[in-house]
C-alpha atoms as a PDB file:
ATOM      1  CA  UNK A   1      12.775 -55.468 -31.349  1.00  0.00           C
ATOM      2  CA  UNK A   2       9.585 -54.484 -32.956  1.00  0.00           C
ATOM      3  CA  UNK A   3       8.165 -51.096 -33.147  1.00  0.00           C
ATOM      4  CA  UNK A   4       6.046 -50.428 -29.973  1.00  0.00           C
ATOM      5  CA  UNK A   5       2.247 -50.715 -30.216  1.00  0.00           C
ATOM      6  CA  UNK A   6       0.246 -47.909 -27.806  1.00  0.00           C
ATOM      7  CA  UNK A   7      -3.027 -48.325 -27.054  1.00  0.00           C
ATOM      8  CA  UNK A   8      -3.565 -44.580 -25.823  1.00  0.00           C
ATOM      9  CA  UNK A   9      -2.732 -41.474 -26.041  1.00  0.00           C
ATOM     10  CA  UNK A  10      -1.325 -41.182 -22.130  1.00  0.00           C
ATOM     11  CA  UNK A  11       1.362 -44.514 -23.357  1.00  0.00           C
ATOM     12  CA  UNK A  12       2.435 -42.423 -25.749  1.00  0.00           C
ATOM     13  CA  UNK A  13       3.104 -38.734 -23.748  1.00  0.00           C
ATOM     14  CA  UNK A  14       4.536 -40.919 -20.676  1.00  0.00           C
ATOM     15  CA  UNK A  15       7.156 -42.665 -23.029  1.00  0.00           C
ATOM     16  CA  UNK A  16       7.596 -38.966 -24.671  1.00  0.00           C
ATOM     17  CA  UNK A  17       8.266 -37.488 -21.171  1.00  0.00           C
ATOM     18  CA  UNK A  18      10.604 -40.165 -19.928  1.00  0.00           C
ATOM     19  CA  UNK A  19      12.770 -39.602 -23.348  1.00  0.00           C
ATOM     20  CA  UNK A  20      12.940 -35.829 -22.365  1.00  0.00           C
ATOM     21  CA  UNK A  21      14.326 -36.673 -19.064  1.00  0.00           C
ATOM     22  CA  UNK A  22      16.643 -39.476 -20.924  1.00  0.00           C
ATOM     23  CA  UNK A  23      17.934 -36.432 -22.913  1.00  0.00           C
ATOM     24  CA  UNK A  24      18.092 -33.586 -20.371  1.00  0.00           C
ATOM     25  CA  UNK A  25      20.126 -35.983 -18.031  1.00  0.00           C
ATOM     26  CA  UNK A  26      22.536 -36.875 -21.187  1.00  0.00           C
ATOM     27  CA  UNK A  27      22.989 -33.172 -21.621  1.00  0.00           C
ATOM     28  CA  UNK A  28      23.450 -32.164 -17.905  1.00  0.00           C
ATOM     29  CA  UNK A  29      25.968 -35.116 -17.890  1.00  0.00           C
ATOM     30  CA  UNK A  30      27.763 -33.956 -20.943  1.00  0.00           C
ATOM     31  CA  UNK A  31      27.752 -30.221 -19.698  1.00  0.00           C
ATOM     32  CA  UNK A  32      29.264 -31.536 -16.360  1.00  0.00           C
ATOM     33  CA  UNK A  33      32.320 -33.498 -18.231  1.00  0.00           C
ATOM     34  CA  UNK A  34      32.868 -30.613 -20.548  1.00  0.00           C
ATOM     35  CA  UNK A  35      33.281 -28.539 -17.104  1.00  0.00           C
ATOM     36  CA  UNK A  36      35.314 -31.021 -15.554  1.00  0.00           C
ATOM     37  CA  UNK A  37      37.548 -31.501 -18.707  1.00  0.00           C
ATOM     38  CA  UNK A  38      37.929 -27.353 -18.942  1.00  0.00           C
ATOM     39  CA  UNK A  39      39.170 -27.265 -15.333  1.00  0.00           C
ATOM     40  CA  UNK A  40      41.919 -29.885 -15.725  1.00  0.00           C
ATOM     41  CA  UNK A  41      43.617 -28.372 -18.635  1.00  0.00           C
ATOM     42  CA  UNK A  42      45.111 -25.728 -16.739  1.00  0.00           C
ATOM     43  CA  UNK A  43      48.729 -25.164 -16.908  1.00  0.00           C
ATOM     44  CA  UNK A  44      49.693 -26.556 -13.976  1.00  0.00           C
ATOM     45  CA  UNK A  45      48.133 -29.676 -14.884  1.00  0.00           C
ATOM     46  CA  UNK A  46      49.470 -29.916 -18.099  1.00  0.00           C
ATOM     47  CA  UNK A  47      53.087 -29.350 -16.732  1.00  0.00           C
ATOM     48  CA  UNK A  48      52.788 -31.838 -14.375  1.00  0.00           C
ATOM     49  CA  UNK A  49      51.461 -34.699 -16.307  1.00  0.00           C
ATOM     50  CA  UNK A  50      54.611 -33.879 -18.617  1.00  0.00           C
ATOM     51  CA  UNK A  51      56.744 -33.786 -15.958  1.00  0.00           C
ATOM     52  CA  UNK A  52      55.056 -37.302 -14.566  1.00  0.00           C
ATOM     53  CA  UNK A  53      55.354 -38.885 -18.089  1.00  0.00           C
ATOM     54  CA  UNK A  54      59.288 -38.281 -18.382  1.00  0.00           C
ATOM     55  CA  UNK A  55      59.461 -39.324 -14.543  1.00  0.00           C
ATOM     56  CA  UNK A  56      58.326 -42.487 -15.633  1.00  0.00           C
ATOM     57  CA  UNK A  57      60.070 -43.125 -18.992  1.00  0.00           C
ATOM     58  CA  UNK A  58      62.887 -42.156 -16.941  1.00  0.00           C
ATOM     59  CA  UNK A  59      62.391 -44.345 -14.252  1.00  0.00           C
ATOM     60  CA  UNK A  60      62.132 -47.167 -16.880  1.00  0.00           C
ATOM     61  CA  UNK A  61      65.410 -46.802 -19.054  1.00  0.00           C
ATOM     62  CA  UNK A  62      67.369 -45.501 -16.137  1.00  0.00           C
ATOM     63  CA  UNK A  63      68.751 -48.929 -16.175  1.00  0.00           C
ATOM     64  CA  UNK A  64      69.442 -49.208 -19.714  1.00  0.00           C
ATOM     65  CA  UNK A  65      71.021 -45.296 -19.157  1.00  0.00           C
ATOM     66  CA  UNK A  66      73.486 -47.071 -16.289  1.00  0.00           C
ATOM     67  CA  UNK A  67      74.571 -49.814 -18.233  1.00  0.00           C
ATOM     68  CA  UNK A  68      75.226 -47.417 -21.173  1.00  0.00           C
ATOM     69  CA  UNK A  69      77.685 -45.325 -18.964  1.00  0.00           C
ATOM     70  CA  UNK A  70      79.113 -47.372 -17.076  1.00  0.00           C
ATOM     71  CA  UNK A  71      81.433 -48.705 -20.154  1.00  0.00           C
ATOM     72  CA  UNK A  72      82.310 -44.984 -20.974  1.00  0.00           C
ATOM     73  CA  UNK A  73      83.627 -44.059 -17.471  1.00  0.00           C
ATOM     74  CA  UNK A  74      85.481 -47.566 -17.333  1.00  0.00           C
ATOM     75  CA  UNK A  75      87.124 -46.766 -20.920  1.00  0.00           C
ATOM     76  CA  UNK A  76      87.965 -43.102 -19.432  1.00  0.00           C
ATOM     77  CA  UNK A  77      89.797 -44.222 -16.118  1.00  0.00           C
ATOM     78  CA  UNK A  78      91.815 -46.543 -18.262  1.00  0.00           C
ATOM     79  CA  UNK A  79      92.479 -43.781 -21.116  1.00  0.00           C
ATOM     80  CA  UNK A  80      93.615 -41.306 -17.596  1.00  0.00           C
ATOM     81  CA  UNK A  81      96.002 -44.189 -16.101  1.00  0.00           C
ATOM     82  CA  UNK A  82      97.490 -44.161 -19.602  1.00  0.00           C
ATOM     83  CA  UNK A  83      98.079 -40.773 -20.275  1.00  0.00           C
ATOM     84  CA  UNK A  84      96.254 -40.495 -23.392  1.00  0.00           C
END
């Protein structure tokens, strides 16, 4: 796209005045997500998305976890009927 041609001076202050309001929103919407952003790291917030993150990688292998155990407390009961 081509540079714009203007044919007055009124083309040129109305596309100047709609770029200020471009920018002001882009500022007022970049001032609102820095606010938002500052009030979620609180630490609440950051303990519980910890806490939610190792709910969920725990949720995952807690299968993996069973299997793994299971074989120990077999091997134990038959170690205790032994008597070793």
């Amino acid at each position: 796209m081509g540079p714009k041609k203007y044919s007055s001076y009124a083309e040129i202050e109305r596309d100047l005045e709609i770029l200020k309001l471009e920018k002001d929103i882009n500022y007022q919407k970049l001032v609102l997500s820095f606010q938002k952003t500052k009030e979620s790291i609180t630490p609440q917030n950051i303990a519980g998305g910890i806490i939610s993150s190792y709910r969920d990688y725990l949720s995952k292998s807690y299968p993996k976890i069973i299997q793994g155990i299971i074989p120990l407390i077999i091997n134990w009961f038959i170690n205790k009927k032994r008597g070793s």
